[in-house]
N, C-alpha and C. Protein backbone atom coordinates (compact mmCIF):
# COMPACT_ATOMS: atom_id res chain seq x y z
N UNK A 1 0.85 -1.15 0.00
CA UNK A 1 0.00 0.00 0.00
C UNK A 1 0.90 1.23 0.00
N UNK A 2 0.60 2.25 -0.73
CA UNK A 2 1.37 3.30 -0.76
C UNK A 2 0.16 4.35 -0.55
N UNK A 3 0.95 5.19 0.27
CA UNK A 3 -0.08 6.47 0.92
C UNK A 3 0.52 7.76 0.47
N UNK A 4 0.12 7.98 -0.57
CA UNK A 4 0.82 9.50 -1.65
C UNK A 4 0.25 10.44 -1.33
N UNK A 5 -0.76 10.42 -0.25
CA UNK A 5 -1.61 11.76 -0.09
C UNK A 5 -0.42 12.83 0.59
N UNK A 6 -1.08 14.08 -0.36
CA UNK A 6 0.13 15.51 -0.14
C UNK A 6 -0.87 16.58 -0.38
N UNK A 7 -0.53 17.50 0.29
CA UNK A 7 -1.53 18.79 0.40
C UNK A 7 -0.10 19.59 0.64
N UNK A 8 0.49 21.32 -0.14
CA UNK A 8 1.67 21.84 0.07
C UNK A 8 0.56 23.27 0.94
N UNK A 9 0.93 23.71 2.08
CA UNK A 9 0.69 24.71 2.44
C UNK A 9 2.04 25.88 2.03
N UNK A 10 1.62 26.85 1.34
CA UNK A 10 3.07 27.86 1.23
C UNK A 10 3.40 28.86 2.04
N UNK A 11 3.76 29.12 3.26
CA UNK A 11 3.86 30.30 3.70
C UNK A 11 4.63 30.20 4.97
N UNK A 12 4.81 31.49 5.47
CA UNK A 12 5.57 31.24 6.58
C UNK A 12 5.39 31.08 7.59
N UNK A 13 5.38 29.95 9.04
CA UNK A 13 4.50 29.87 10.15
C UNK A 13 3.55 30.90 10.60
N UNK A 14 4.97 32.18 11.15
CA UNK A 14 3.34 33.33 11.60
C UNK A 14 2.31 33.50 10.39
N UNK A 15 1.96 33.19 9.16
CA UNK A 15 1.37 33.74 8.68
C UNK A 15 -0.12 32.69 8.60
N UNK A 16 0.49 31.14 9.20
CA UNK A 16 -0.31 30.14 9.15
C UNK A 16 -1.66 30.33 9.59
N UNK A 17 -2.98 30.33 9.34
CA UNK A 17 -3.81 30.07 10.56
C UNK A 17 -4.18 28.70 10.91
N UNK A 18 -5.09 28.82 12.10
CA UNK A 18 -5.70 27.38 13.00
C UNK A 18 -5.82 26.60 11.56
N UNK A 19 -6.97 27.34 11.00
CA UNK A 19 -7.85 26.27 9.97
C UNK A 19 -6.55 25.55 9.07
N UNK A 20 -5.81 26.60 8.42
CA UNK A 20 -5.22 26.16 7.21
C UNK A 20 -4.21 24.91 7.77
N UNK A 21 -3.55 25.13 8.92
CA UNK A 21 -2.83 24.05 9.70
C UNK A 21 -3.47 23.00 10.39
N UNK A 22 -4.96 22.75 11.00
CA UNK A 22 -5.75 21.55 11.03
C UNK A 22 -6.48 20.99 9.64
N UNK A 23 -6.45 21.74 8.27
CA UNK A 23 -6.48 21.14 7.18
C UNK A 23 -5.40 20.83 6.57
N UNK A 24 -4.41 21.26 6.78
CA UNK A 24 -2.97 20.43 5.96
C UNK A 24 -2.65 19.28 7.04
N UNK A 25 -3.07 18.93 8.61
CA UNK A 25 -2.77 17.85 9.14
C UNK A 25 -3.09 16.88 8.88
N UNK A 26 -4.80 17.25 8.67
CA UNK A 26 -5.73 16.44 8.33
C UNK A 26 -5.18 15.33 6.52
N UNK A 27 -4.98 16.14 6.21
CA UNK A 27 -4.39 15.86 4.90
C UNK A 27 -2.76 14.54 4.89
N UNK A 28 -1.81 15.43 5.35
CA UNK A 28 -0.32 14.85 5.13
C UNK A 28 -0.14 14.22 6.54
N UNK A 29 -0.69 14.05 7.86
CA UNK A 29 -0.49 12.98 8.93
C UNK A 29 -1.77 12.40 9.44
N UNK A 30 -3.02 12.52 9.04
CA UNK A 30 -4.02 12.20 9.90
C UNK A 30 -4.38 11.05 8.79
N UNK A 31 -5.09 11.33 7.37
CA UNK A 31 -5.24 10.53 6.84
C UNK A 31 -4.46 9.41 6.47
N UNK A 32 -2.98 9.74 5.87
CA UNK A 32 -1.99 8.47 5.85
C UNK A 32 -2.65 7.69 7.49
N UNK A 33 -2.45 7.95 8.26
CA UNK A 33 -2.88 7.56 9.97
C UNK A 33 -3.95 6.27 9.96
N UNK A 34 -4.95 6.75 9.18
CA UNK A 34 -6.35 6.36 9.22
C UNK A 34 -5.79 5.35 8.20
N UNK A 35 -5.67 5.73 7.08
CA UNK A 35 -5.30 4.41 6.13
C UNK A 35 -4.48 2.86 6.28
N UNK A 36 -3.50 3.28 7.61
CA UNK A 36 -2.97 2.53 7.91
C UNK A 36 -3.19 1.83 8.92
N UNK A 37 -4.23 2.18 9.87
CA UNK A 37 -5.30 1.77 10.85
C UNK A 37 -5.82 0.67 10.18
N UNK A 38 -6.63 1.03 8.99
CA UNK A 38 -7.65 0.38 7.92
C UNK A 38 -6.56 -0.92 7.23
N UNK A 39 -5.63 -0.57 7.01
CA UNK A 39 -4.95 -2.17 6.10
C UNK A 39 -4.17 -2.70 7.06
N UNK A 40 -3.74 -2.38 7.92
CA UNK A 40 -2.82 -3.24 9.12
C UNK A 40 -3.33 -4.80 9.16
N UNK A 41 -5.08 -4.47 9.61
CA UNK A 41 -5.46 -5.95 10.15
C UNK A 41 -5.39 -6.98 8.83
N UNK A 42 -5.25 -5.87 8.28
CA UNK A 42 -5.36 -6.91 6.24
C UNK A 42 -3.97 -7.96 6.51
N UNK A 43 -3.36 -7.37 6.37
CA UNK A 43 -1.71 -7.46 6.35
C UNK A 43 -1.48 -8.37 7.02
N UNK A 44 -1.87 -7.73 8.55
CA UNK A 44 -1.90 -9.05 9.35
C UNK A 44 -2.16 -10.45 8.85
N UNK A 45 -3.65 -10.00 9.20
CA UNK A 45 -4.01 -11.59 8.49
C UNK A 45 -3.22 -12.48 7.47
N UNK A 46 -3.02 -11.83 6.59
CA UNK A 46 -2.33 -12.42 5.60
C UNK A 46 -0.89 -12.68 5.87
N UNK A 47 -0.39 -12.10 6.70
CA UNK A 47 1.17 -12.50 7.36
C UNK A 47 2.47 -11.54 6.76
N UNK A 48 1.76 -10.81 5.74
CA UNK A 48 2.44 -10.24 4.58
C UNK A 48 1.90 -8.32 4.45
N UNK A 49 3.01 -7.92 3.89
CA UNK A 49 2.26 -6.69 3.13
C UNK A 49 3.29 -5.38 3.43
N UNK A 50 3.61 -4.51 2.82
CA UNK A 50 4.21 -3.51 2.73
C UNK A 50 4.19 -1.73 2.18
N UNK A 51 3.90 -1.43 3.71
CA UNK A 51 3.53 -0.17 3.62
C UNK A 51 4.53 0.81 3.11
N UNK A 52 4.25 1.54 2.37
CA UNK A 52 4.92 2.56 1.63
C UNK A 52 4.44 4.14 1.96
N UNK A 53 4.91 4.81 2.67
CA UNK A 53 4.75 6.41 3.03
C UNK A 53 5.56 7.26 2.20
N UNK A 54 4.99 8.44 1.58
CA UNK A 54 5.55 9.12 1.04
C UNK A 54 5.92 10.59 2.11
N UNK A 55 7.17 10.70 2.20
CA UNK A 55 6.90 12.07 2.98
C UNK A 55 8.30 13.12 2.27
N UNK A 56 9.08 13.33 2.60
CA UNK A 56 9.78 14.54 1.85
C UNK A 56 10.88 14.51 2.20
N UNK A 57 12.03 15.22 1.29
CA UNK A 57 12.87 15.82 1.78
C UNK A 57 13.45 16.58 2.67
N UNK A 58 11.86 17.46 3.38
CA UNK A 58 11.98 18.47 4.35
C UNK A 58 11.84 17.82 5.55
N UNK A 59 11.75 16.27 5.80
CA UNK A 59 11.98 15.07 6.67
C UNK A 59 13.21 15.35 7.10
N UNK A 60 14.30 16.01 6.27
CA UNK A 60 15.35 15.99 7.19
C UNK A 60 15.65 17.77 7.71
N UNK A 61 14.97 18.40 7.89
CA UNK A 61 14.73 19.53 8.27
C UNK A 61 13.84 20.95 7.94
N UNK A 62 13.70 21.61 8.34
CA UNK A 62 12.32 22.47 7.89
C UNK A 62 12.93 23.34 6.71
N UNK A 63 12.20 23.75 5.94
CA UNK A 63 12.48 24.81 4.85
C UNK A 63 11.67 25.83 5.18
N UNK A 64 11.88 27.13 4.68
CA UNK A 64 11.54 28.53 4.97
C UNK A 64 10.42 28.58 3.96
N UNK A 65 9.11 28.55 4.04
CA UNK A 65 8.05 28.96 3.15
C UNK A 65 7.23 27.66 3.37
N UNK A 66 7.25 26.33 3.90
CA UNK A 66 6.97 25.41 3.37
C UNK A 66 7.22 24.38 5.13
N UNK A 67 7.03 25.10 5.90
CA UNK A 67 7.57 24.70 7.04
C UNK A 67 6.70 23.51 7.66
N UNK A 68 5.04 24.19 7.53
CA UNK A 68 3.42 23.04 7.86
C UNK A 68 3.68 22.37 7.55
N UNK A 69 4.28 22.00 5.67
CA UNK A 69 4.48 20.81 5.12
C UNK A 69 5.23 19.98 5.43
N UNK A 70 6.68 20.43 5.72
CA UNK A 70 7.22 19.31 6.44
C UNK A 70 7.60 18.93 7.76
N UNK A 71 6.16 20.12 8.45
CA UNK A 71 5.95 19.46 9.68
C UNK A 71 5.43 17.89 10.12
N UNK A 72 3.87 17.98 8.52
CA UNK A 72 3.17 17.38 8.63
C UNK A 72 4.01 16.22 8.21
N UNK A 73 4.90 15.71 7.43
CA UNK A 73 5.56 14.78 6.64
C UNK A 73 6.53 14.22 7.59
N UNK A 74 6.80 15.58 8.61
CA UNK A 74 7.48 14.66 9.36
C UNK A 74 7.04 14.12 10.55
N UNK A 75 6.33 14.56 10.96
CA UNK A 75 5.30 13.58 11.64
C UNK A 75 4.84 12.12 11.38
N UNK A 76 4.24 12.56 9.61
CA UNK A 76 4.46 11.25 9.22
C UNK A 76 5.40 10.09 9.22
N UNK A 77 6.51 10.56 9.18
CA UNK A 77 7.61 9.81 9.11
C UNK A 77 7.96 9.12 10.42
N UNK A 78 7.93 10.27 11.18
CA UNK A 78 7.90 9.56 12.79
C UNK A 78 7.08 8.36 13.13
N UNK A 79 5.86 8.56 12.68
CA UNK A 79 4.64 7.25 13.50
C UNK A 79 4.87 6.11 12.40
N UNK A 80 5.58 6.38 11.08
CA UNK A 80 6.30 4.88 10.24
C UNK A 80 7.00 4.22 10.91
N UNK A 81 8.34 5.12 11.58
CA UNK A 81 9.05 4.51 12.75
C UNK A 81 8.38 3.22 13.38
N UNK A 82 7.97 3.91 13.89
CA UNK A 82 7.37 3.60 15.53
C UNK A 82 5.99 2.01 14.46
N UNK A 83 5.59 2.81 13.64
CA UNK A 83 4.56 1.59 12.87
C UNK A 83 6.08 0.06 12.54
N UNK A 84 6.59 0.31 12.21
CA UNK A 84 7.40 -0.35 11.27
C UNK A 84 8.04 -1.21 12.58
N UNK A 85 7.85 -0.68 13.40
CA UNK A 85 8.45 -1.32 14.71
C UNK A 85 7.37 -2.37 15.41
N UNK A 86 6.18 -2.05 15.33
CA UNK A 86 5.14 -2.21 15.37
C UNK A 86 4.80 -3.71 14.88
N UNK A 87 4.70 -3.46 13.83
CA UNK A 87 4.02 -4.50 12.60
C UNK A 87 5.17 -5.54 12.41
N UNK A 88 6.23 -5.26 12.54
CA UNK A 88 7.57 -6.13 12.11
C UNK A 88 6.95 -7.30 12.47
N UNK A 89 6.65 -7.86 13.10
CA UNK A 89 6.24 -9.38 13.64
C UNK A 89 5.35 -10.27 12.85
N UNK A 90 4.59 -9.39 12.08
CA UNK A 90 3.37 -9.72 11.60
C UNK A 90 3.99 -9.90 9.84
N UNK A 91 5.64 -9.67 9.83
CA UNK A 91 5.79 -9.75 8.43
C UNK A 91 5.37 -8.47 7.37
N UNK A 92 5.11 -8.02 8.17
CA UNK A 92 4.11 -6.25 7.15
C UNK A 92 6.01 -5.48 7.18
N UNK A 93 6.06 -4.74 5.74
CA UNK A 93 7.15 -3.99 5.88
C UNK A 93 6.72 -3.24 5.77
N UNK A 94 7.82 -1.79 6.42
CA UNK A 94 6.92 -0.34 6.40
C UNK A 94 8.40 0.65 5.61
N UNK A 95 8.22 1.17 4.58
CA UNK A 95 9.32 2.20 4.21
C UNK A 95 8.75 3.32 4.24
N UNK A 96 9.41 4.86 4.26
CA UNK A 96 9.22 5.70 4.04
C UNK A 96 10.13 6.16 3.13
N UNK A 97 9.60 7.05 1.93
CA UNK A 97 9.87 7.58 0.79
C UNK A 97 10.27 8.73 1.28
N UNK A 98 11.21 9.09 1.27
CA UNK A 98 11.81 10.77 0.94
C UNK A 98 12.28 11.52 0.33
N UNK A 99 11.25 11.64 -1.00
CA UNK A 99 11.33 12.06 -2.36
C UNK A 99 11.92 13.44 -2.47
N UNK A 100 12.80 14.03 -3.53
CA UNK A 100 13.11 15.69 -3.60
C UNK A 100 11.16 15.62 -4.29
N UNK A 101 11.60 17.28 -4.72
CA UNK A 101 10.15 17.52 -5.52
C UNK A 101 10.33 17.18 -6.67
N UNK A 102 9.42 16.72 -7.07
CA UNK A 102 8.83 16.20 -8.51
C UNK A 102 8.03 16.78 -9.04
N UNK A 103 7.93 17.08 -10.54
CA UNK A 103 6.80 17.87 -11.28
C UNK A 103 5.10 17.01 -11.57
N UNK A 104 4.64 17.72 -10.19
CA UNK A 104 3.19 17.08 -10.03
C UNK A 104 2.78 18.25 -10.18
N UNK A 105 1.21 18.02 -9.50
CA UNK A 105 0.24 18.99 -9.59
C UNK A 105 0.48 19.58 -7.66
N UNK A 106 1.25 19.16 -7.20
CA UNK A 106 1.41 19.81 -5.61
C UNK A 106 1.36 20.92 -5.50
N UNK A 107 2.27 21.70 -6.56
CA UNK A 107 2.84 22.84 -6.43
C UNK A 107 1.30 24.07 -7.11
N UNK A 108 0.40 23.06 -7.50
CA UNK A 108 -0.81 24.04 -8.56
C UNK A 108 -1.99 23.99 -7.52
N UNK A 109 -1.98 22.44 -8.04
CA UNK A 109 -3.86 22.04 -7.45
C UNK A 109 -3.68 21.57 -6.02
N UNK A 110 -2.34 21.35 -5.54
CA UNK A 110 -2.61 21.01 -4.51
C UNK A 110 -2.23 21.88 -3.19
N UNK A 111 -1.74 23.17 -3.33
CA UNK A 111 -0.96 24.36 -2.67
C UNK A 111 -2.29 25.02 -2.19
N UNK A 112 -2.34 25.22 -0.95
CA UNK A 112 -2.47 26.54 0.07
C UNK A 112 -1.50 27.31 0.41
N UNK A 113 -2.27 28.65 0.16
CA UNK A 113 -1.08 29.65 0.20
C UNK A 113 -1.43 30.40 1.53
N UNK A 114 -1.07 31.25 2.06
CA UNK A 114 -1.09 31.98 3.00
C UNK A 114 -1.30 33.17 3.16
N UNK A 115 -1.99 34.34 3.89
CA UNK A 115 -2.04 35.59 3.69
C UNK A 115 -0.69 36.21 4.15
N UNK A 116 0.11 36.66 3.15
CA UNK A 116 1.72 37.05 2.75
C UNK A 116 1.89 38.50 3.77
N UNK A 117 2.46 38.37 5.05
CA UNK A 117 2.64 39.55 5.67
C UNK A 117 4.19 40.68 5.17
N UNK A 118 3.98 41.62 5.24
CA UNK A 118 5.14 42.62 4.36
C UNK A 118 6.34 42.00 5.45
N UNK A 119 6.35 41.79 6.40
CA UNK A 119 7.84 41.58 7.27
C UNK A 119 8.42 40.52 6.09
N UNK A 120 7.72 39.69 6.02
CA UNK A 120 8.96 38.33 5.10
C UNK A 120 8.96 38.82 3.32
N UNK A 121 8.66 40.18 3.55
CA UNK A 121 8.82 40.34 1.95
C UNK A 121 10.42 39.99 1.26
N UNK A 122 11.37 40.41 1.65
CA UNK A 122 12.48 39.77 1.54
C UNK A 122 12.75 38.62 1.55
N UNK A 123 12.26 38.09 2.59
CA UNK A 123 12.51 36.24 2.21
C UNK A 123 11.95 35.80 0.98
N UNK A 124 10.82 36.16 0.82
CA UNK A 124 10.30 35.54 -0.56
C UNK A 124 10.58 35.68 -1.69
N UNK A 125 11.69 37.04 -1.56
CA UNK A 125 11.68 37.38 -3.11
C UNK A 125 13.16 36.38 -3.42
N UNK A 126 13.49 36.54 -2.26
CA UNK A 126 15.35 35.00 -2.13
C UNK A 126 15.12 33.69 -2.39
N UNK A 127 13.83 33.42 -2.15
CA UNK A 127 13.22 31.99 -2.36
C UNK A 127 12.73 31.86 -3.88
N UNK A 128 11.94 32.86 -4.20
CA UNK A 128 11.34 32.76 -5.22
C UNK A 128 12.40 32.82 -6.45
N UNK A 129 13.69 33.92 -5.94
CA UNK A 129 14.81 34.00 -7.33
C UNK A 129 15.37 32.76 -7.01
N UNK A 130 15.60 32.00 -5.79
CA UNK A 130 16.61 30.71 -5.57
C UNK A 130 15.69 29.64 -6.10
N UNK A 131 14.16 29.79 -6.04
CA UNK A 131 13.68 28.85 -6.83
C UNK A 131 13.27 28.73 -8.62
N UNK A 132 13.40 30.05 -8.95
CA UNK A 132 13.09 29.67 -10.40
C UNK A 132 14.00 29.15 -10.93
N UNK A 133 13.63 28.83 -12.31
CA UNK A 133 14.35 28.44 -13.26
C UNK A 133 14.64 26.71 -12.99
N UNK A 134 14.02 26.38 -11.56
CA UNK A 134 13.97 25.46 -11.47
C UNK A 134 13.56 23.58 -11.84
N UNK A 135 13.93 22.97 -12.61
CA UNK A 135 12.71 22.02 -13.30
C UNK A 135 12.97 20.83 -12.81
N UNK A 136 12.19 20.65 -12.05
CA UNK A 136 11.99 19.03 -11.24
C UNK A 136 11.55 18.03 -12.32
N UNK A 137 11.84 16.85 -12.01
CA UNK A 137 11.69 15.91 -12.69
C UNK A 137 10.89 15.00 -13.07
N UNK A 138 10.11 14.40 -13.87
CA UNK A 138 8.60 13.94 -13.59
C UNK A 138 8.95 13.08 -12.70
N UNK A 139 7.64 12.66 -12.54
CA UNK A 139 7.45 11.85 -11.31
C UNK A 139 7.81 10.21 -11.79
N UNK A 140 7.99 9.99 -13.30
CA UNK A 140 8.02 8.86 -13.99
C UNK A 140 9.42 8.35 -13.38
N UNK A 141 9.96 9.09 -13.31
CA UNK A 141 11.57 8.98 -13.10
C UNK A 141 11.45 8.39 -11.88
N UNK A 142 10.42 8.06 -10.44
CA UNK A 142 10.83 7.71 -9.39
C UNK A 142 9.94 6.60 -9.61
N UNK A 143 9.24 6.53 -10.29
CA UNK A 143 8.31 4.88 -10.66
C UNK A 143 9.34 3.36 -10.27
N UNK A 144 10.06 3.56 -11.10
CA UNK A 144 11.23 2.73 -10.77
C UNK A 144 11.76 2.23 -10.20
N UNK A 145 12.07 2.83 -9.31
CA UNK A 145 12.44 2.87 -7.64
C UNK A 145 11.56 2.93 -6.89
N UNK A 146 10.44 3.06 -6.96
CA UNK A 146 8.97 2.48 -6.15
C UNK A 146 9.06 0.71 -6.33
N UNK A 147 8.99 0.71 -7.91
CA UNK A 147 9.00 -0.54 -7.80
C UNK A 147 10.13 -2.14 -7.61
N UNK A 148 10.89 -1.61 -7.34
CA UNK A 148 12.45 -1.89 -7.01
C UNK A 148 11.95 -2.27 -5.81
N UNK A 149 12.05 -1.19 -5.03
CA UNK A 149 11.43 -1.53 -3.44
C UNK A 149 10.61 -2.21 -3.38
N UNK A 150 9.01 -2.10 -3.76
CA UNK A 150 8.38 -3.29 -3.19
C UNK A 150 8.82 -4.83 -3.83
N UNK A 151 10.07 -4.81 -4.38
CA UNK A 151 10.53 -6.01 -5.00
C UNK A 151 11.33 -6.69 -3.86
N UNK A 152 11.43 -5.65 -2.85
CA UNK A 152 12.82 -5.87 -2.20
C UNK A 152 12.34 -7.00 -1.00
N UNK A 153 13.03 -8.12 -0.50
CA UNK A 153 12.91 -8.55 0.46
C UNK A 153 13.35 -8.29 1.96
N UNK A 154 14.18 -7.15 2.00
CA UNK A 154 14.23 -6.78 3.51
C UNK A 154 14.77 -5.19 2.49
N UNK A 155 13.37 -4.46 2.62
CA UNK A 155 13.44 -2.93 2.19
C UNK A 155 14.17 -1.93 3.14
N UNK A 156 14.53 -0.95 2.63
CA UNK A 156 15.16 -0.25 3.98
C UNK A 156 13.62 1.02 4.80
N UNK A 157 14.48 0.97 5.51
CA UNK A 157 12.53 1.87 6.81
C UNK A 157 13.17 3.19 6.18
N UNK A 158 13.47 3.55 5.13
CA UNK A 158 14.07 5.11 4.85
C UNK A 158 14.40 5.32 3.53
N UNK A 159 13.85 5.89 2.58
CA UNK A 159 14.85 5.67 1.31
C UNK A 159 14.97 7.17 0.80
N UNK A 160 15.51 7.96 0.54
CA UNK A 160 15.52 9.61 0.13
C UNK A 160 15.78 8.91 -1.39
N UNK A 161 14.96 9.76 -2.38
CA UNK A 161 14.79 8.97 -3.50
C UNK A 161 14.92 10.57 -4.95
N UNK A 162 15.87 10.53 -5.47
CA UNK A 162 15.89 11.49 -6.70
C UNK A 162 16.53 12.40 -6.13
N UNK A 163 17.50 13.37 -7.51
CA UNK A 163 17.78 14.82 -7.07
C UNK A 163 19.04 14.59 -6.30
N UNK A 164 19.04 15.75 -5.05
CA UNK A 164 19.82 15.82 -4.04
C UNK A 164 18.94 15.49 -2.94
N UNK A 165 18.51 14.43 -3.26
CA UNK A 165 17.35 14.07 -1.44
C UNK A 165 18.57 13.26 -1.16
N UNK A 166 19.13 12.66 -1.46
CA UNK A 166 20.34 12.19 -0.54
C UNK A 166 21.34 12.70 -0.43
N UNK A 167 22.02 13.60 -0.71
CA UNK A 167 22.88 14.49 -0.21
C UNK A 167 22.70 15.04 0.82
N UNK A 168 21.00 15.66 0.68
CA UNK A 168 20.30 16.36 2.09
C UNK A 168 20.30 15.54 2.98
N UNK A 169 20.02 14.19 3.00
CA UNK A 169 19.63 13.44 4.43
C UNK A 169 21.25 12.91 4.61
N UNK A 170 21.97 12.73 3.64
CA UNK A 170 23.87 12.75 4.68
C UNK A 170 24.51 14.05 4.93
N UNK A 171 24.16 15.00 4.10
CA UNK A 171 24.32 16.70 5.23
C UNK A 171 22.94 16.96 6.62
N UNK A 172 22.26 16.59 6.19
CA UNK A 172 21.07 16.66 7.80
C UNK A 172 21.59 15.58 8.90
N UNK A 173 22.37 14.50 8.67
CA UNK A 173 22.61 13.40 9.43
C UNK A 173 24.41 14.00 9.82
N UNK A 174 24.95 14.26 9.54
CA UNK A 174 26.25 14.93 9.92
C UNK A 174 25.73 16.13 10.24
N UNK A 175 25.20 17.27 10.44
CA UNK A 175 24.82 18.33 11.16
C UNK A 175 24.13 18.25 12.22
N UNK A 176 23.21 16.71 12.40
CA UNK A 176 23.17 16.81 13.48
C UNK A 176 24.12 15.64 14.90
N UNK A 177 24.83 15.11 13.79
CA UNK A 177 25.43 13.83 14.52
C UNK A 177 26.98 15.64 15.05
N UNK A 178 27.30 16.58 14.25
CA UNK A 178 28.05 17.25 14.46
C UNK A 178 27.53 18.26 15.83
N UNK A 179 26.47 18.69 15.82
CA UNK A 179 25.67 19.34 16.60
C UNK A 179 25.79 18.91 18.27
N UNK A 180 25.51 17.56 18.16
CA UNK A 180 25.30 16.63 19.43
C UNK A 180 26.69 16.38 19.91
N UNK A 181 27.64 16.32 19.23
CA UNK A 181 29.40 16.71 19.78
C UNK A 181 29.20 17.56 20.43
N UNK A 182 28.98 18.72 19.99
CA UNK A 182 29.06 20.02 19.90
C UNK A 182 28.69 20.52 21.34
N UNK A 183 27.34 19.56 21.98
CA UNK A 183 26.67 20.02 23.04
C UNK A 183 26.73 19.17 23.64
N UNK A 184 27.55 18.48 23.50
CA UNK A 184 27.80 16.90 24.03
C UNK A 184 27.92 17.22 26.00
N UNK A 185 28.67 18.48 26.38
CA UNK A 185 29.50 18.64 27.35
C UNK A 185 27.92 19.23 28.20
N UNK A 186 26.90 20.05 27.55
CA UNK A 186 25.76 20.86 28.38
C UNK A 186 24.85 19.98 28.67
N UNK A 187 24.54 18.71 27.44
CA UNK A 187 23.21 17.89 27.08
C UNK A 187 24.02 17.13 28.57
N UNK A 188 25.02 16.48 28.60
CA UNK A 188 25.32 16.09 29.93
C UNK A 188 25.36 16.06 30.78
N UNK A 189 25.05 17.08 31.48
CA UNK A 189 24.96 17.78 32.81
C UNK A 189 23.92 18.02 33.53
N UNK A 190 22.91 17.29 32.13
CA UNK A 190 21.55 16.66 32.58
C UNK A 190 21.31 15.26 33.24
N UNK A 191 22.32 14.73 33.31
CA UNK A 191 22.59 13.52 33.47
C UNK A 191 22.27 12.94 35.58
């Protein structure tokens, strides 16, 4: 089973409201949630089965404009964990996808935008020149490697898939494996 549901909220936290952030939850961690509630006992039964989550690149840290989204994704990603830990017994595999962006309809039909306050007018216009000209890749290109994986007999619980999604998750994984040195001597003293 693969759970592709994606909703992109665009904007910058303060600008978020209640609604627009209990409808992008509802969307990118509640429903994947529910879906996987719903096929577990399948799986079970059958002894077999392999869950597939799609969540993002921004899994390995927040981006500026786009922050809800990979709050919500990473949330998602978290309760795969914890699922995948879960279900292991029952033979069910659980991966999570951590795709760069791909040229879908996310960025059109599927975007909430935000009411744009003048303070981050500068940020946006750095985002918007750092993002044009930009051309993501169809989505055909990661078909492949969807299906690779569910070919796989011991899949990995993580896969960053296209682009620089893996560059990002071995610079996010050394910044924070560097970080935790770093504070190694304060985080201790909690001890």
């Amino acid at each position: 089973m693969v759970n592709n549901a994606g909703q992109m909220l665009y904007g910058m936290l303060e600008e978020v409201t209640e609604e627009q952030a209990r409808r992008h939850m509802d969307v990118n961690f509640f429903g994947p949630l529910w879906v996987c509630q719903a096929v577990v006992p399948l799986m079970r039964e059958q002894g077999s089965g392999h869950i597939v989550q799609v969540a993002t690149v921004g899994s390995f840290g927040g981006f500026s404009c786009v922050g809800m989204y990979s709050a919500g994704k990473t949330a998602l990603d978290s309760i795969s964990e914890a699922l995948a830990l879960e279900v292991e017994e029952f033979g069910i595999k659980v991966t999570v996808l951590q795709p760069t962006s791909y040229d879908t309809e996310l960025f059109t039909r599927g975007t909430t935008a935000t009411e744009e306050h003048p303070a981050y007018a500068g940020l946006r216009a750095r985002l918007t020149q750092m993002w044009s000209g930009v051309q993501d890749p169809p989505p055909a290109k990661a078909a492949p490697v969807l299906m690779e994986l569910l070919d796989l007999e011991k899949p990995p619980r993580r896969l960053a898939v296209g682009g620089y999604s893996h560059e990002l998750a071995a610079q996010a994984e050394d910044a924070r494996r560097a970080e935790a040195e770093a504070w190694k001597e304060l985080s201790r003293k909690g001890d």
